[in-house]
Structures are given as C-alpha cells and as structure tokens.
Protein backbone atom coordinates (compact mmCIF):
# COMPACT_ATOMS: atom_id res chain seq x y z
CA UNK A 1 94.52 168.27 -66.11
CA UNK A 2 92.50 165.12 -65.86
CA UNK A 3 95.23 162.95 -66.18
CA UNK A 4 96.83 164.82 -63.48
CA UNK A 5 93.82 164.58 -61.14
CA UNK A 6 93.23 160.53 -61.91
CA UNK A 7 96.81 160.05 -60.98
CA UNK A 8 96.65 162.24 -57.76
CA UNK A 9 93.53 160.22 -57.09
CA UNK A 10 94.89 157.23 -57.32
CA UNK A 11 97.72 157.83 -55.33
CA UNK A 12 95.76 158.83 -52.42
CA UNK A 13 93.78 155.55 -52.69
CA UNK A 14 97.26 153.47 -52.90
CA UNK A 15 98.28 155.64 -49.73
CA UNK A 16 94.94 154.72 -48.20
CA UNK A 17 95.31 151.50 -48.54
CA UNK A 18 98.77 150.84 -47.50
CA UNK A 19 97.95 152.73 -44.54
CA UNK A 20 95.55 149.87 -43.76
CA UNK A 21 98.17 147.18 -44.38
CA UNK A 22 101.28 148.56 -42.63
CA UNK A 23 102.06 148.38 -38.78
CA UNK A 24 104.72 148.36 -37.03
CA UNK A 25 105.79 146.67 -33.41
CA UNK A 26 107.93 148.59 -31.37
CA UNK A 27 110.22 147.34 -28.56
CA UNK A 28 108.59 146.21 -25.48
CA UNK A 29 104.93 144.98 -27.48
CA UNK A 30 103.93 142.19 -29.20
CA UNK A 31 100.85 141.93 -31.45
CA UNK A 32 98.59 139.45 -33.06
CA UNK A 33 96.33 139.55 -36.17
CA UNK A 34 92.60 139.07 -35.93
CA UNK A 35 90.04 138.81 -39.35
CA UNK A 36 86.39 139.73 -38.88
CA UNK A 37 87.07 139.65 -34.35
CA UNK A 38 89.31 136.11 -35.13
CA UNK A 39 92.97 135.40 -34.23
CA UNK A 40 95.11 134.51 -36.61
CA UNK A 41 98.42 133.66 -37.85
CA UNK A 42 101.52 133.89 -35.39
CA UNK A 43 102.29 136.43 -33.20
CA UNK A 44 104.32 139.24 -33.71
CA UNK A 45 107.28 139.71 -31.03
CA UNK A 46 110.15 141.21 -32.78
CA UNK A 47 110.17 145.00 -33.70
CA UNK A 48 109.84 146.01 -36.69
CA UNK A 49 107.54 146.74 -39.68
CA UNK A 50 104.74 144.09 -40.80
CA UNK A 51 102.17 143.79 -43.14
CA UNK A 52 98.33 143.04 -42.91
CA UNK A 53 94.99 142.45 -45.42
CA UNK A 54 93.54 146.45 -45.01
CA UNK A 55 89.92 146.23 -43.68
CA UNK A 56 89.85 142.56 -43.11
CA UNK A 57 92.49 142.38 -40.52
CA UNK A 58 93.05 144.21 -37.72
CA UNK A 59 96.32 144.96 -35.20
CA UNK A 60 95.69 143.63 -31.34
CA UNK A 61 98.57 144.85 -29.10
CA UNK A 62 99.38 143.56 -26.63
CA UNK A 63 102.37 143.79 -23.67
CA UNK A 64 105.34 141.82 -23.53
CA UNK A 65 107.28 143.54 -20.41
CA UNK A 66 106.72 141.82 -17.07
CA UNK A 67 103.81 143.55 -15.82
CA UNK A 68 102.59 143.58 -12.26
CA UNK A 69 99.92 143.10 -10.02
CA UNK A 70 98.72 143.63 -6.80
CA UNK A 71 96.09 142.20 -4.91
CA UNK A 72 93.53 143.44 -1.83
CA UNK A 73 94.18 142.68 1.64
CA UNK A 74 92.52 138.73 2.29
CA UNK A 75 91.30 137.47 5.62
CA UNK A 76 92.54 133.79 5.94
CA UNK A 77 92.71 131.54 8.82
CA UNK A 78 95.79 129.83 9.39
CA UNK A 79 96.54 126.00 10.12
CA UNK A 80 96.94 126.89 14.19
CA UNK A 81 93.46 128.88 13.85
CA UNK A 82 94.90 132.55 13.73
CA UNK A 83 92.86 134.83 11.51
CA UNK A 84 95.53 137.54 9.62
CA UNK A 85 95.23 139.81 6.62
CA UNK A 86 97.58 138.79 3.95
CA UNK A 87 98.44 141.06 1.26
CA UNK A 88 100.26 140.06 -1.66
CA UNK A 89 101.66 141.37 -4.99
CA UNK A 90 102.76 138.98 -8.07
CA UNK A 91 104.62 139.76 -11.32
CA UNK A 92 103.39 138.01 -14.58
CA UNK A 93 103.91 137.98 -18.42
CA UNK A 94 101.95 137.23 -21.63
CA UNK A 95 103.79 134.00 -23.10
CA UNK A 96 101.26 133.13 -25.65
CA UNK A 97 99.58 136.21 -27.10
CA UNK A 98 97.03 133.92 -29.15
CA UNK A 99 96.24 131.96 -25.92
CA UNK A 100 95.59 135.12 -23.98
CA UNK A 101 93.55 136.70 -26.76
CA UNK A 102 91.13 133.52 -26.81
CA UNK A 103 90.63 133.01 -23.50
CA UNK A 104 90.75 136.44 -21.36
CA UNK A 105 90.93 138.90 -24.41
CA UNK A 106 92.79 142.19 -22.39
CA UNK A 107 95.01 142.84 -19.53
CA UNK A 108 91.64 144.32 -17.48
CA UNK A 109 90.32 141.00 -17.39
CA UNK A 110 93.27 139.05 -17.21
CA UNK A 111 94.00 141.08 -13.88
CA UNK A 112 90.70 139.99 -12.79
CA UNK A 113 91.35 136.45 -13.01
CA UNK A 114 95.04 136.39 -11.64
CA UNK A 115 92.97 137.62 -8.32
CA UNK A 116 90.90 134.93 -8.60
CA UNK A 117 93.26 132.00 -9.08
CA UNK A 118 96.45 133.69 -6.66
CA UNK A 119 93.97 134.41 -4.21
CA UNK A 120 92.61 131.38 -3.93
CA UNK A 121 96.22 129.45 -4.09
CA UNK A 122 97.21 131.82 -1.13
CA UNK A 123 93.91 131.05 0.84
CA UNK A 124 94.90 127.60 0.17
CA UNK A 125 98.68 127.45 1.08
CA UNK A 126 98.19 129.76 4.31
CA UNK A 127 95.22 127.56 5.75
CA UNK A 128 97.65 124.47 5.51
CA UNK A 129 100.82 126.46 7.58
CA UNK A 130 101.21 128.10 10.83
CA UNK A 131 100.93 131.60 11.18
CA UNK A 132 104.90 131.50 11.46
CA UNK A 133 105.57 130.29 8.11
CA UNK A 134 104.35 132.76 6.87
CA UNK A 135 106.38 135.40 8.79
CA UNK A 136 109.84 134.31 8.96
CA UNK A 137 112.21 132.15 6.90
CA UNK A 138 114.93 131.08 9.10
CA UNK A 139 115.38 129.75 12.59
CA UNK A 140 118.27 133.06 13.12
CA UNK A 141 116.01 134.25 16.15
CA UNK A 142 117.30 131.56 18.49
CA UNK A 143 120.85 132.32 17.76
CA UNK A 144 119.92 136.11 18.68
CA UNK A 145 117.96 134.61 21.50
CA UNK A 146 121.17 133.06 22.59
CA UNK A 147 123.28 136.41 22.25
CA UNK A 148 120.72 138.21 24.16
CA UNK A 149 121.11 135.49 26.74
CA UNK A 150 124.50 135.95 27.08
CA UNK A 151 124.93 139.38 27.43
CA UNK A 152 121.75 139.17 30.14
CA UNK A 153 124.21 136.76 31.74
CA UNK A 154 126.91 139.86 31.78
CA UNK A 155 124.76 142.29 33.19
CA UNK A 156 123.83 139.92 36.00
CA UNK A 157 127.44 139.35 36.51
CA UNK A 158 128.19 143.17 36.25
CA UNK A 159 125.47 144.04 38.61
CA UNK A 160 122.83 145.77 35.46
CA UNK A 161 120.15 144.04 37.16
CA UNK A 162 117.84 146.46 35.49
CA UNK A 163 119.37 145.72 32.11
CA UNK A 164 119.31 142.14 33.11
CA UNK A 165 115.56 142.37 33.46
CA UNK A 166 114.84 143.70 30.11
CA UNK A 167 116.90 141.69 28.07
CA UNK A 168 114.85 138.84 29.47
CA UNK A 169 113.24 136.71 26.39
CA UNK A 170 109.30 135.26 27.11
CA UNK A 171 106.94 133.79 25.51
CA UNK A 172 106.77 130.78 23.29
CA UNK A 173 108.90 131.04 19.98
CA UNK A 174 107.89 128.45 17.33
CA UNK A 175 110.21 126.66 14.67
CA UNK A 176 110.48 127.61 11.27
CA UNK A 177 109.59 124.42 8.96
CA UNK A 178 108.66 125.97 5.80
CA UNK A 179 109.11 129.55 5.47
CA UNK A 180 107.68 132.80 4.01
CA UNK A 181 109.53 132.23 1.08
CA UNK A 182 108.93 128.91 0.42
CA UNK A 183 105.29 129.73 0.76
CA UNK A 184 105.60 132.57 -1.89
CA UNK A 185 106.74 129.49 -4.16
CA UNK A 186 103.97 127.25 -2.98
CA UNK A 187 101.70 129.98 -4.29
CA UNK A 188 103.39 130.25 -7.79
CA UNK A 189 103.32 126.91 -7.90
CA UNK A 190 100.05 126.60 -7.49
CA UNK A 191 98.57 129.23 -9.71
CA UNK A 192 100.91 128.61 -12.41
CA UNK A 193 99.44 125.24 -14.12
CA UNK A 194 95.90 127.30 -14.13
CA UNK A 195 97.17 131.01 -15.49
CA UNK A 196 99.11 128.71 -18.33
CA UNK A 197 95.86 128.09 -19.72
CA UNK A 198 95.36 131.59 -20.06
CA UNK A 199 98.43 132.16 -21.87
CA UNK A 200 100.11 134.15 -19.13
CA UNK A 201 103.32 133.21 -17.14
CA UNK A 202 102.93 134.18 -13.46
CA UNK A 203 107.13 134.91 -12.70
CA UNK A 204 106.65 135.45 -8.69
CA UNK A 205 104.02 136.17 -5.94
CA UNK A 206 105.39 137.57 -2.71
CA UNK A 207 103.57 138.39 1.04
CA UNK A 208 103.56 142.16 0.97
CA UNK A 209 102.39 142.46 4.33
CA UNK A 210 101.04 139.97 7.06
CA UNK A 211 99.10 141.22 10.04
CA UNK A 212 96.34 140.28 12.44
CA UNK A 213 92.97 140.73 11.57
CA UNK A 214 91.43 143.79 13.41
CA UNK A 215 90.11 142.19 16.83
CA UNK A 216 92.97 139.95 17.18
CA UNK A 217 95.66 142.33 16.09
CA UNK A 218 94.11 144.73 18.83
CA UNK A 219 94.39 141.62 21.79
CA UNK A 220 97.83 141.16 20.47
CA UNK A 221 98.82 145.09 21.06
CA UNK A 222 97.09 144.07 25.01
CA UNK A 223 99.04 141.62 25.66
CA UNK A 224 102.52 143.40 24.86
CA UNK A 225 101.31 146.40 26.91
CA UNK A 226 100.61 143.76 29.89
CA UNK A 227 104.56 142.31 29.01
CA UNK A 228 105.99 144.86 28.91
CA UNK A 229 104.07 146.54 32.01
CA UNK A 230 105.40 143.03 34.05
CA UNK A 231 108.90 143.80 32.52
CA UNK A 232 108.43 147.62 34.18
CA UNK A 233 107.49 146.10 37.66
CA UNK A 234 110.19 143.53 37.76
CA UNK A 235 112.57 146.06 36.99
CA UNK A 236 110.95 148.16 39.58
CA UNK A 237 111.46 145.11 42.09
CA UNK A 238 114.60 144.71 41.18
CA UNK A 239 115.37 148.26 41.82
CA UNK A 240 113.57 148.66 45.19
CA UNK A 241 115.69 145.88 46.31
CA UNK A 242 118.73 147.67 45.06
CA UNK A 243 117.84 150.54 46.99
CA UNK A 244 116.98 148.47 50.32
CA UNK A 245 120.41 147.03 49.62
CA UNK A 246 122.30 150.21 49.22
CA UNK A 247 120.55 152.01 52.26
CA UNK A 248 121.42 149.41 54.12
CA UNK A 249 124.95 149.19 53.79
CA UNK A 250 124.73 153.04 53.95
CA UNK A 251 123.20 152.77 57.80
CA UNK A 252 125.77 149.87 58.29
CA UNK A 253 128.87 152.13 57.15
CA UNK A 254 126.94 155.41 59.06
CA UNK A 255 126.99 153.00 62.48
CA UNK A 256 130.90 151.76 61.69
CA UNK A 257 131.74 155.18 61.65
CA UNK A 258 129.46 156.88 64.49
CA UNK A 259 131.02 153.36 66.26
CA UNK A 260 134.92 154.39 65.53
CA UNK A 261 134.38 157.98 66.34
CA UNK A 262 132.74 157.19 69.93
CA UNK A 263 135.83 155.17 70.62
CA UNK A 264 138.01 157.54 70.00
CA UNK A 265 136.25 160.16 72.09
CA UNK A 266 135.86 158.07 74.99
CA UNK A 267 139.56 157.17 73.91
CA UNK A 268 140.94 160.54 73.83
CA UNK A 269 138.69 161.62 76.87
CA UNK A 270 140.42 158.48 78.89
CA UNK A 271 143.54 160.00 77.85
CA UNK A 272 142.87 163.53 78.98
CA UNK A 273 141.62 162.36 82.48
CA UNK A 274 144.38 160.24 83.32
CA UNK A 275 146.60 163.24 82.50
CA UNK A 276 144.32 165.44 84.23
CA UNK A 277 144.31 162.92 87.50
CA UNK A 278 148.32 162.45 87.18
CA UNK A 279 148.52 166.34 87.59
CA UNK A 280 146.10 166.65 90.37
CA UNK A 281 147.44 164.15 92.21
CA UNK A 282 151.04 165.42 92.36
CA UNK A 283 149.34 169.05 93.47
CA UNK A 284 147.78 167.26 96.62
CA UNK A 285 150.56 165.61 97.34
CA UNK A 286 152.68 168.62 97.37
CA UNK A 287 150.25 170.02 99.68
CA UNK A 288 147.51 168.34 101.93
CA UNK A 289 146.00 171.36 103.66
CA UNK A 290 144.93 172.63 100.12
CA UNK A 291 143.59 169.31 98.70
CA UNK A 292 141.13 169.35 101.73
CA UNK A 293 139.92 172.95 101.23
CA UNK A 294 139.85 172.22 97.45
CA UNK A 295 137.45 169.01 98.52
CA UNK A 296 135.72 170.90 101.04
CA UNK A 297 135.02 173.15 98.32
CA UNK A 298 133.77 170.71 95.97
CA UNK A 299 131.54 169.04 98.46
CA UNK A 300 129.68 172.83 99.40
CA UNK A 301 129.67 173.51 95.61
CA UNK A 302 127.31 170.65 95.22
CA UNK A 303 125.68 170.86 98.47
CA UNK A 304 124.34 174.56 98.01
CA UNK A 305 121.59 174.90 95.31
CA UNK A 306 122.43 178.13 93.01
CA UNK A 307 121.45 181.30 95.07
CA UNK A 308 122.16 179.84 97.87
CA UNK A 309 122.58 182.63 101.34
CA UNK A 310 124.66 181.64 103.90
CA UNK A 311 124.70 183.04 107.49
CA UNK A 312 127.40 181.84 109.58
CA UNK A 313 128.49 182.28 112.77
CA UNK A 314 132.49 183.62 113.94
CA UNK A 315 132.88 180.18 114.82
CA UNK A 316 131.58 178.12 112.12
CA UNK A 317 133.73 175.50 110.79
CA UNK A 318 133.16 176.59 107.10
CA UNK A 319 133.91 180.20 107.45
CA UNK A 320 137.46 178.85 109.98
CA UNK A 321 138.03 177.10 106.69
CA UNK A 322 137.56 180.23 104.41
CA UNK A 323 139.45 182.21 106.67
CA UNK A 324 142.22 180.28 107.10
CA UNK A 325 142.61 179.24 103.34
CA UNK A 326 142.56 182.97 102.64
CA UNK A 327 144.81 183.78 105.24
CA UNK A 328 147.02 181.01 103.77
C-alpha cells in the first residue's frame, strides 16, 4: 500500500511539473520566454508544442495577426490655413516579439504609442499640404466639369434654360498635386522608422474621414445655402423671362388673329353690301316713283324721334305721299 501511494505521489509531482514546462502556440500567436520578468531565447511563431524550465520561466503571448487601430478625431491646420478634423485608422503587426516585449511590454500600451507617433506624422504631413490633398486623388473632376459643360451647352441649345442654369459649375476648383493617398503613404512613411524601434510593423494608415472643424464647417454649409439660393434666383430670372417671352408672342399671335378675323368681316361685310347695293339699285331702276317714297321714307324715319305724333293736314305733302303710295 505504501509503495502504491509513493508511486501515485510521485506521479502527480512528475504531472505537476510537466505541466509547468509544456505550452503550446496555436495558429495566429506567437510567444516569447521570460526568466524571473526577463526575455529570453527566440521567439516562438510556429504552432505547435514547446518546452520551458517550470517556475523559472514563464509563457508571454503575444499576437501575430494584423491587428488594427483607430485613432480620435485631430484638429490640424492645413498648409492654405484651413482648420479640419482628420480621422484616421492604421493596421499594424508585431515583427519582433522580443523588441516589443522590451520596449512597450503589451498591446494596451503599444496602442498608446502608435497614437502618439501616427498622430503626430499626420499633424505633420497635413500642415505641409492643401486641404485638397487630402480630399481627392485625381484631377477626374475637370473631365466631369467638362461633361457637365457640354451637356449645359445642349440644354442652352435645346432651350432647358432652367437646366442650363443648374448645371452651371462655380467656384474655384484647385489641382490635385499629391493626393489623399499619397498622403496616407507619407504618414506610413513617416511613423514607420519610429514604431520599428518598438518592434511593430505599421502595414497602412488611411484618412477615415476629413471634415471642417465645427465653426468653419458651419460657414461652409452658409455659403452653399447662399449658392445655391443665387442658382434658385437665376433660374427664377431665367424663367420670368421665359414667361415675358411666351406672353408675348401669345398677345402677338392673339393680335394676328383678332387682325385676320377683322379683315375678313369688313371683307365679307364689303361683299354683302355691294350685293345688297347691286340689288337695290336694279329695284329703283325698275321703278322711280317707289325709290322716292322708299327715300322719303328713310329721310322721316330719321327725322321723327321714336313716339313721334303727327297731325297733318288733307293737303300735306307727306300724307299726298302716303296716300298715293298706298293707293299705288
């Protein structure tokens, strides 16, 4: 029985202590021995199953994926004085494990000081650039410029006046020289020589987001509400003269036609009165006594206001007349 027991004893002190010298490395870490708070030896990258001195040594793990970072929003001033809030985001990698554990010890702190040192390369590489460089990479705006100019030229052409208005490009548009991209790379470039000293590989930085500081960003948003407000009003003008055009030719066309149709009335009229005369005349000159009672007529019918009472006399020359055209 005590045999048993010093073996089962034993064995649990041989498990104990192989416990303390085995580790293993699994796929994606990388790990590096340390004795009494001391690197040591090489690192471990490959996976697999390693050995260590139990109680003396102990197992620092560390990553060996690309990890990432991101940093806080920075106010920097550009090269043409233009204050913006650049926020960028960078990618990085522990290349020398016993490097990294010397100088910044864990990823917490290593985090810190990639803000430090990529902040400080982007302060430095935006303050030396325009505010464009740091927006756009190509010059491909002034070929869409020239599209838009072209199909503005259409409109006029067609008579879209109003589209012709809005298509209208203003404002100053600068040259690329550098761009964004190049000025992501200006930042690696920077920070890289410093973070190598720390062990860690930066792999890329890029410009998440660039925008104007508060109280310029908020003069910017004014003066695109005034643009656009004078783009409104032109294309008001333009309309108002559109309309003065088209009511104009609409009174022009109105008069044409009020113009034709008097003609023709008084042309038509003409027509009937000539007919109207030819007739008459061949009546009176079929009969003479008639024509001069039908005169006589005429000249008492506008003589005599309406209501008109008439006493005449058995020999008045107007009643003669009635009686003898009645008795003829």
């Amino acid at each position: 029985m005590r045999n048993l027991q010093t073996i089962l004893f034993a064995a649990a002190i041989v498990i104990f202590i192989l416990r303390g010298a085995i580790y293993t490395v699994t796929e994606g870490k990388q790990t590096i021995l340390t004795q009494f708070g001391k690197p040591i030896g090489e690192p471990k990258i490959a996976a697999g199953l390693y050995f260590k001195v139990p109680f003396m040594q102990e197992v620092r793990y560390l990553e060996r994926r690309i990890l990432n970072w991101d940093g806080e929003p920075n106010q920097v001033p550009t090269k043409d004085k233009k204050f913006i809030l650049v926020d960028t985001t960078a990618r990085w990698q522990i290349n020398d494990p016993l490097l990294f554990i010397r100088t910044v010890q864990n990823e917490d702190r290593a985090m810190t000081r990639i803000g430090s040192i990529i902040g400080s390369a982007t302060r430095e590489t935006i303050a030396s650039n325009n505010l464009v460089e740091a927006v756009r990479d190509t010059n491909q705006i002034f070929d869409s410029i020239q599209a838009r100019q072209a199909l503005r030229a259409k409109a006029i052409a067609a008579g879209d006046v109003a589209e012709a208005a809005e298509e209208e490009i203003t404002g100053e548009i600068e040259h690329v020289a550098v761009g964004r991209t190049a000025l992501a790379d200006k930042i690696v470039e920077n920070a890289r020589a410093q973070l190598k000293d720390l062990g860690i590989k930066i792999i890329d930085v890029q410009l998440m987001r660039v925008s104007y500081e508060g109280s310029v960003e908020q003069k910017v948003y004014e003066r695109m509400i005034s643009e656009r407000q004078r783009v409104a009003e032109k294309i008001r003008s333009v309309g108002k003269g559109e309309q003065a055009k088209i009511e104009g030719k609409t009174d022009f066309d109105l008069k044409q036609i009020q113009s034709d149709g008097y003609r023709r009335v008084q042309e038509i009229r003409g027509q009937a009165e000539a007919e109207a005369i030819k007739y008459y005349a061949g009546a009176i000159g079929e009969n003479k006594d008639f024509y001069e009672f039908i005169r006589t007529m005429e000249a008492y019918q506008k003589g005599f206001q309406p209501n008109t009472n008439l006493i005449l006399s058995a020999d008045s020359d107007f009643l003669k007349l009635l009686s003898s055209g009645v008795n003829k």
